[in-house]
Protein backbone atom coordinates (compact mmCIF):
# COMPACT_ATOMS: atom_id res chain seq x y z
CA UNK A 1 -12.64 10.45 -10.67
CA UNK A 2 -10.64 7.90 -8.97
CA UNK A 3 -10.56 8.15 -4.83
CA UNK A 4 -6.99 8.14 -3.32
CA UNK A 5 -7.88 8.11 0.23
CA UNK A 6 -5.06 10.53 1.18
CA UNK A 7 -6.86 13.27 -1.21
CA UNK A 8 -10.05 14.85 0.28
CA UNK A 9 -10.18 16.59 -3.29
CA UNK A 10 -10.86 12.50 -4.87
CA UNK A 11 -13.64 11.86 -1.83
CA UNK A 12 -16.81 11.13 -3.22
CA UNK A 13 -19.88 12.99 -2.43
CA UNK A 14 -21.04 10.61 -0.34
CA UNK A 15 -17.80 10.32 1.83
CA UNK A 16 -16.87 14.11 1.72
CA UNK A 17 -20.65 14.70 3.23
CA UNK A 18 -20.80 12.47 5.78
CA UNK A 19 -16.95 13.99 6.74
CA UNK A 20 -18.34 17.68 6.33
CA UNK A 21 -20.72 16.96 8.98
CA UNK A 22 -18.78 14.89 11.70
CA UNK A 23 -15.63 17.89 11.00
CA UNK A 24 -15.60 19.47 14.32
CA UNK A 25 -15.35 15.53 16.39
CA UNK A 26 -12.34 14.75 13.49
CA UNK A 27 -10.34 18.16 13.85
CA UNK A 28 -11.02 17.97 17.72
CA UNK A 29 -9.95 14.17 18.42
CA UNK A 30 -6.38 14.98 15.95
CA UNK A 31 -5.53 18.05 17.83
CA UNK A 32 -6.52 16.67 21.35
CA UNK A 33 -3.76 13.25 19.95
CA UNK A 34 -1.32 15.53 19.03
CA UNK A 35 -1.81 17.85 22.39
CA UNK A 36 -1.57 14.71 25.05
CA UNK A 37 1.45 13.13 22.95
CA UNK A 38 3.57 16.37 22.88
CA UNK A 39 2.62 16.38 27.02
CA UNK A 40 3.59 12.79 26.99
CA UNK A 41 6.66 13.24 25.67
CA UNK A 42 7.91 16.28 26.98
CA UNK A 43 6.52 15.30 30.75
CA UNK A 44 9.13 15.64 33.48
CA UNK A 45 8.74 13.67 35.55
CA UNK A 46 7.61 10.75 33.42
CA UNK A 47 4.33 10.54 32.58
CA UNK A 48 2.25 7.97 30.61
CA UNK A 49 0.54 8.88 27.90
CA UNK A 50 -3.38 10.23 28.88
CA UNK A 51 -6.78 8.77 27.01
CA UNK A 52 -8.10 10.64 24.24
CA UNK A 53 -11.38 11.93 25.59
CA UNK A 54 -12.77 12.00 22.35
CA UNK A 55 -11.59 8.69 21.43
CA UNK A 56 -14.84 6.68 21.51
CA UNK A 57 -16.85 9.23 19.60
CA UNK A 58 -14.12 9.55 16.98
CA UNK A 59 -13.81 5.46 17.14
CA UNK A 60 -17.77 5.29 16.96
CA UNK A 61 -17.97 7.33 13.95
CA UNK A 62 -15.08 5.54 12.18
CA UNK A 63 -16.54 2.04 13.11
CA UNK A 64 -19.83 2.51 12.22
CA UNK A 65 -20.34 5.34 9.96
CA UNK A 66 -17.34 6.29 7.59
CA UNK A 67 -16.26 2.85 7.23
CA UNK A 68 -19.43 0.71 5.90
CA UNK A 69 -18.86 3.93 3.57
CA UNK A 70 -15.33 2.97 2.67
CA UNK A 71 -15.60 -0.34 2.47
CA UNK A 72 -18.39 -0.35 -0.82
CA UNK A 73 -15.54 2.30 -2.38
CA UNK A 74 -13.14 1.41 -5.01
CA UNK A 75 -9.82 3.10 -4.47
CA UNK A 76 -6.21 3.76 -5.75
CA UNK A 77 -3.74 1.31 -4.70
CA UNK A 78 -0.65 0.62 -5.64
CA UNK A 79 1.38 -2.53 -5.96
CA UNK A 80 6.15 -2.46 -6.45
CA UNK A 81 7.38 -5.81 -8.04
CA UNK A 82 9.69 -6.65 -10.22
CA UNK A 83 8.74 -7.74 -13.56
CA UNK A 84 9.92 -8.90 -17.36
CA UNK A 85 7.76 -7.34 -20.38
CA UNK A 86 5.95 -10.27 -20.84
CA UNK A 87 4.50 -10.57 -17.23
CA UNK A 88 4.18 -6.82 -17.25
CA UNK A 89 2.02 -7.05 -20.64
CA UNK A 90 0.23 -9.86 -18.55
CA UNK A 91 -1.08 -8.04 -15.63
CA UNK A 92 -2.58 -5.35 -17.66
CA UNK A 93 -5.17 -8.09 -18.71
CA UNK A 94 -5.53 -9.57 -15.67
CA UNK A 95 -4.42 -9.52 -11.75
CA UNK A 96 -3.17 -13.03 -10.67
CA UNK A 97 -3.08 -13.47 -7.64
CA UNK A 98 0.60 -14.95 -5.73
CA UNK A 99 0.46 -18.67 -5.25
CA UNK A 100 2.77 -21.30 -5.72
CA UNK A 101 1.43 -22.42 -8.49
CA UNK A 102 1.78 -19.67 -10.36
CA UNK A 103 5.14 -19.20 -8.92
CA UNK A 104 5.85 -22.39 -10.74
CA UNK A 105 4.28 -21.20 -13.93
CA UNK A 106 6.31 -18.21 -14.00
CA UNK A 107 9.26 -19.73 -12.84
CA UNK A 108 8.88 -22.34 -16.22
CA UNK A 109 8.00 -19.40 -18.26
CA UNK A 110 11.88 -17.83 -17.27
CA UNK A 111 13.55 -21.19 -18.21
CA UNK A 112 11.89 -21.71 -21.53
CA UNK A 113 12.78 -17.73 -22.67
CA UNK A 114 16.56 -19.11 -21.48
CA UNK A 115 16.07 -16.29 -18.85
CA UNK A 116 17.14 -18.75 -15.61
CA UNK A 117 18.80 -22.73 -15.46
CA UNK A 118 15.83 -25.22 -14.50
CA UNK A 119 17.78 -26.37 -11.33
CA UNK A 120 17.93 -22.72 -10.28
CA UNK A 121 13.65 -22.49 -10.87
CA UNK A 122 14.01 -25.56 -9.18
CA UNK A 123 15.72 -24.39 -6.20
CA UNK A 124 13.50 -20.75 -5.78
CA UNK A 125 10.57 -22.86 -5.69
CA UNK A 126 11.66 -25.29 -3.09
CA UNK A 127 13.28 -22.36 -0.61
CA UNK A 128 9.81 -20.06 -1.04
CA UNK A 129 8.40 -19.20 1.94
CA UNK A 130 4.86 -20.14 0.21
CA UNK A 131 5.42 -23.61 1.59
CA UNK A 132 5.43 -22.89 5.22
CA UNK A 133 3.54 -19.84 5.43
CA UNK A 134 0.43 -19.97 2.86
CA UNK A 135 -1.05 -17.48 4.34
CA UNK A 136 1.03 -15.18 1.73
CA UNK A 137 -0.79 -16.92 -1.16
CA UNK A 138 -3.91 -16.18 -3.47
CA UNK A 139 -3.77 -12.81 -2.84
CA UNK A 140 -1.93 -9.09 -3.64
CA UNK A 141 -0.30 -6.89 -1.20
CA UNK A 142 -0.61 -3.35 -2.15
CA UNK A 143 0.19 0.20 -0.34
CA UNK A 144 -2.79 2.71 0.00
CA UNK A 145 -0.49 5.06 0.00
CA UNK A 146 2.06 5.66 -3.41
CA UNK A 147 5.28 5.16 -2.11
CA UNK A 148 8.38 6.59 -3.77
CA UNK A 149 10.82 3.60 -5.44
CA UNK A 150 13.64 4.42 -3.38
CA UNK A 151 11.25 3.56 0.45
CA UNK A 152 12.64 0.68 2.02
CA UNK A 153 9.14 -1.21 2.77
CA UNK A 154 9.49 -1.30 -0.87
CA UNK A 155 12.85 -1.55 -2.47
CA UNK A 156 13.94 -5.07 -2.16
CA UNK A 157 10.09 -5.46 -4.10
CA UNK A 158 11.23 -3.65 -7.08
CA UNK A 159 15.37 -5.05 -6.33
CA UNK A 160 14.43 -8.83 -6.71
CA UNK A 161 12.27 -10.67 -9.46
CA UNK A 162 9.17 -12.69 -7.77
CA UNK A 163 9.58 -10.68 -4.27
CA UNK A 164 9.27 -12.68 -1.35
CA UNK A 165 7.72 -15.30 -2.89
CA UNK A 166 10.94 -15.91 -4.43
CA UNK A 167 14.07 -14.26 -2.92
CA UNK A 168 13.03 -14.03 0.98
CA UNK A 169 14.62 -17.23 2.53
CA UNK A 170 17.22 -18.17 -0.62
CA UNK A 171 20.10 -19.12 0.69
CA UNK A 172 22.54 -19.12 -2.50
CA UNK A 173 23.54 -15.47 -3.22
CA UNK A 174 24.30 -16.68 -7.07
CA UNK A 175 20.73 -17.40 -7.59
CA UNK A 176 19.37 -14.29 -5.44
CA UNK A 177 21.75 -12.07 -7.51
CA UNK A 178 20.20 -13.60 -10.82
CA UNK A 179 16.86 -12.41 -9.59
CA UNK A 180 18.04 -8.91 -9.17
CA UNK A 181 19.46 -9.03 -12.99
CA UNK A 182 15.49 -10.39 -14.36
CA UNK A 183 13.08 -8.28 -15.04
CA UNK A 184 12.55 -4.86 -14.41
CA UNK A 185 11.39 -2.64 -11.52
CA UNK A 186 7.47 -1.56 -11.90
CA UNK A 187 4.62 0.30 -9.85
CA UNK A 188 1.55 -0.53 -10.79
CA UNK A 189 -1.48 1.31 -10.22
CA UNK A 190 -4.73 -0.52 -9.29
CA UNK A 191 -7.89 0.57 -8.93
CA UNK A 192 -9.97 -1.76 -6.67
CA UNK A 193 -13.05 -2.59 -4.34
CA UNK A 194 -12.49 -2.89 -0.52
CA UNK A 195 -16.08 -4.97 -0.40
CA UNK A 196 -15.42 -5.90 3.20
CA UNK A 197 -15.61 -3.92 6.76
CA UNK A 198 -12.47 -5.33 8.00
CA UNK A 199 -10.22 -2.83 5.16
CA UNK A 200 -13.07 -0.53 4.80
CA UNK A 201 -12.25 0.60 8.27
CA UNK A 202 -8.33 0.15 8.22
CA UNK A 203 -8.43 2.44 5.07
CA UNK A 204 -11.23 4.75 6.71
CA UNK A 205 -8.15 5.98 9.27
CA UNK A 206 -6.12 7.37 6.41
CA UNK A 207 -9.63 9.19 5.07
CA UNK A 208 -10.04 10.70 8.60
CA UNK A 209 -6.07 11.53 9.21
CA UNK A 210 -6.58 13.08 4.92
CA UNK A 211 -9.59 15.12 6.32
CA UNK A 212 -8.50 16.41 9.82
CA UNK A 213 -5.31 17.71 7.85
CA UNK A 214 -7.16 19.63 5.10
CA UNK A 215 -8.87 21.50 8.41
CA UNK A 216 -5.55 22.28 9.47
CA UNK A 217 -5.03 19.28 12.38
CA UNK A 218 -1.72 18.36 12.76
CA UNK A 219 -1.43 15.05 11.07
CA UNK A 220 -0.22 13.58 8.06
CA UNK A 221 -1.86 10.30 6.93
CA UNK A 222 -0.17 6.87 7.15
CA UNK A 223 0.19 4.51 5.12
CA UNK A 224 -1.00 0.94 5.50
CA UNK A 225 -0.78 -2.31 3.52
CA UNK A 226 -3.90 -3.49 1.77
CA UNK A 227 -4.33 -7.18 1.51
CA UNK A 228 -6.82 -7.71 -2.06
CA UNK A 229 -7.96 -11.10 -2.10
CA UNK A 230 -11.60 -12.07 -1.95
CA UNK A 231 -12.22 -9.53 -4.93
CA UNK A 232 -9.24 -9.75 -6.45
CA UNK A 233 -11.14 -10.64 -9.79
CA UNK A 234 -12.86 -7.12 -9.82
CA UNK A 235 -9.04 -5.43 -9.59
CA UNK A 236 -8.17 -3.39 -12.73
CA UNK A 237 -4.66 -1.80 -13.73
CA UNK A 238 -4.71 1.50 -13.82
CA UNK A 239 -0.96 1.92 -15.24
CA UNK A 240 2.16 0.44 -14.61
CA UNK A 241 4.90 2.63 -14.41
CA UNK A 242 8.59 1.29 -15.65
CA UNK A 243 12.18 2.00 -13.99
CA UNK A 244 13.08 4.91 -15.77
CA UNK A 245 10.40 6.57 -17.13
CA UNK A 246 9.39 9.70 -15.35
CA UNK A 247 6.44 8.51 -14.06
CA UNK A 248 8.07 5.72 -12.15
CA UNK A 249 10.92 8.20 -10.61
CA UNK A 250 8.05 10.64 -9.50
CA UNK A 251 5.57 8.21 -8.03
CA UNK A 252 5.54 9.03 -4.06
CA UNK A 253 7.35 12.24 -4.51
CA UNK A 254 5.67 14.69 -7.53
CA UNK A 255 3.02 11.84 -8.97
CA UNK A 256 0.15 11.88 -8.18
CA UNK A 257 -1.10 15.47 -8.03
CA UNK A 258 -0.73 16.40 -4.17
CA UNK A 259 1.74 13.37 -3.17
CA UNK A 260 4.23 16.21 -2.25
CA UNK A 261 2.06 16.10 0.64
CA UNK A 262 2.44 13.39 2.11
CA UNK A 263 6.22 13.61 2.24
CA UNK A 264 5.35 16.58 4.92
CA UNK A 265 5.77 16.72 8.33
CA UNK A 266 2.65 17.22 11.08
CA UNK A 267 3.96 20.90 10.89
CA UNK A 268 4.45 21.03 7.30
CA UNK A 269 7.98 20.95 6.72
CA UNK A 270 9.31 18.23 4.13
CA UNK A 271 10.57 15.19 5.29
């Protein structure tokens, strides 16, 4: 079975054991949050917000226990671009990762299929942001957490062929509103390795805030971007899901099993 870190039901044995046994400290820390925040915001007069008191043993056991455990996990993640059927067909074989010269590949792959005027490839690839800020390139952004098409972290994604490698700083609305007419919207599904410490313990929080909820904590987990790079070649597609089919309009919302979840409130009512 896959692990989707927001499902305690996908844990592995190993995780789900090592959370079993540290379940008092997680339930404990979430309610104590939740108990100095509602005092923090409800103080009169002002008062600024108190120290969790079980915030080093919680931070201790997610820093040194759950996520060295994380980080050798593969996971569910989940990746919104925009895409034509041949790229699509693409990325089942293989995950590229964004650069600009494969911005430049596809870019001469839309003007030889007729698809977009070389001056126009020419001008996306001189106004992408790759140039000044490479530290965008030769990797894959991706959300732990499956985010419904219609979230606006991830609209304009799905909205604009190439995302920001292409339509972030272009300045000639023609040319942007081309990109929203090629291709067509996708979510892909990716199972991959975290391999490193550094997300093993940024993805370890949503395990923890997954787990303190199924003991009845007052949380719901958060999402948070996931960077794959360094093992980007070990990446495999899962699925990708097309605008329109009813996978693709249910991601976030009915798909997977137990998403509906995490479009609850820290009291349980729907957002």
């Amino acid at each position: 079975m896959i692990i989707d870190a927001w499902d305690p039901q996908t844990f592995s044995a190993e995780i789900a054991t090592v959370l079993t046994k540290h379940s008092e400290l997680i339930f404990d820390y979430h309610v104590e949050d939740r108990r100095l925040m509602h005092e923090h915001l409800n103080s009169s007069p002002y008062q600024s917000l108190k120290p969790n008191r079980l915030f080093r043993a919680h931070q201790n056991f997610r820093e040194n226990t759950l996520a060295p455990i994380v980080a050798k996990s593969r996971i569910r993640v989940w990746h919104y671009t925009r895409l034509t059927d041949e790229e699509a067909n693409t990325m089942c074989s293989k995950i590229v990762p964004s650069s600009l010269e494969y911005l430049r590949y596809r870019l001469s792959n839309l003007v030889a299929n007729n698809l977009l005027t070389k001056d126009d490839a020419e001008t996306v690839f001189a106004q992408s942001p790759y140039h000044r800020q490479p530290f965008r390139t030769n990797s894959l952004w991706t959300t732990v957490l499956p985010l419904s098409h219609c979230d606006c972290g991830v609209e304009l994604l799905l909205k604009y062929w190439g995302g920001e490698s292409a339509y972030f700083w272009l300045s000639d609305e023609r040319i942007v509103n081309t990109l929203r007419n090629l291709g067509t919207s996708r979510i892909v599904e990716i199972e991959t390795a975290l391999m490193d410490e550094l997300n093993g313990y940024s993805v370890a929080g949503i395990f923890l805030a997954a787990w303190a909820r199924q003991l009845g904590a007052p949380v719901t987990p958060s999402n948070r971007d996931l960077l794959i790079r360094e093992f980007i070649d070990t990446a495999k597609v899962i699925r990708i899901h097309t605008k329109e089919d009813n996978f693709f309009e249910a991601v976030g919302t009915t798909y997977p099993v137990g998403a509906s979840t995490l479009l609850e409130d820290d009291n349980g009512s729907t957002i």
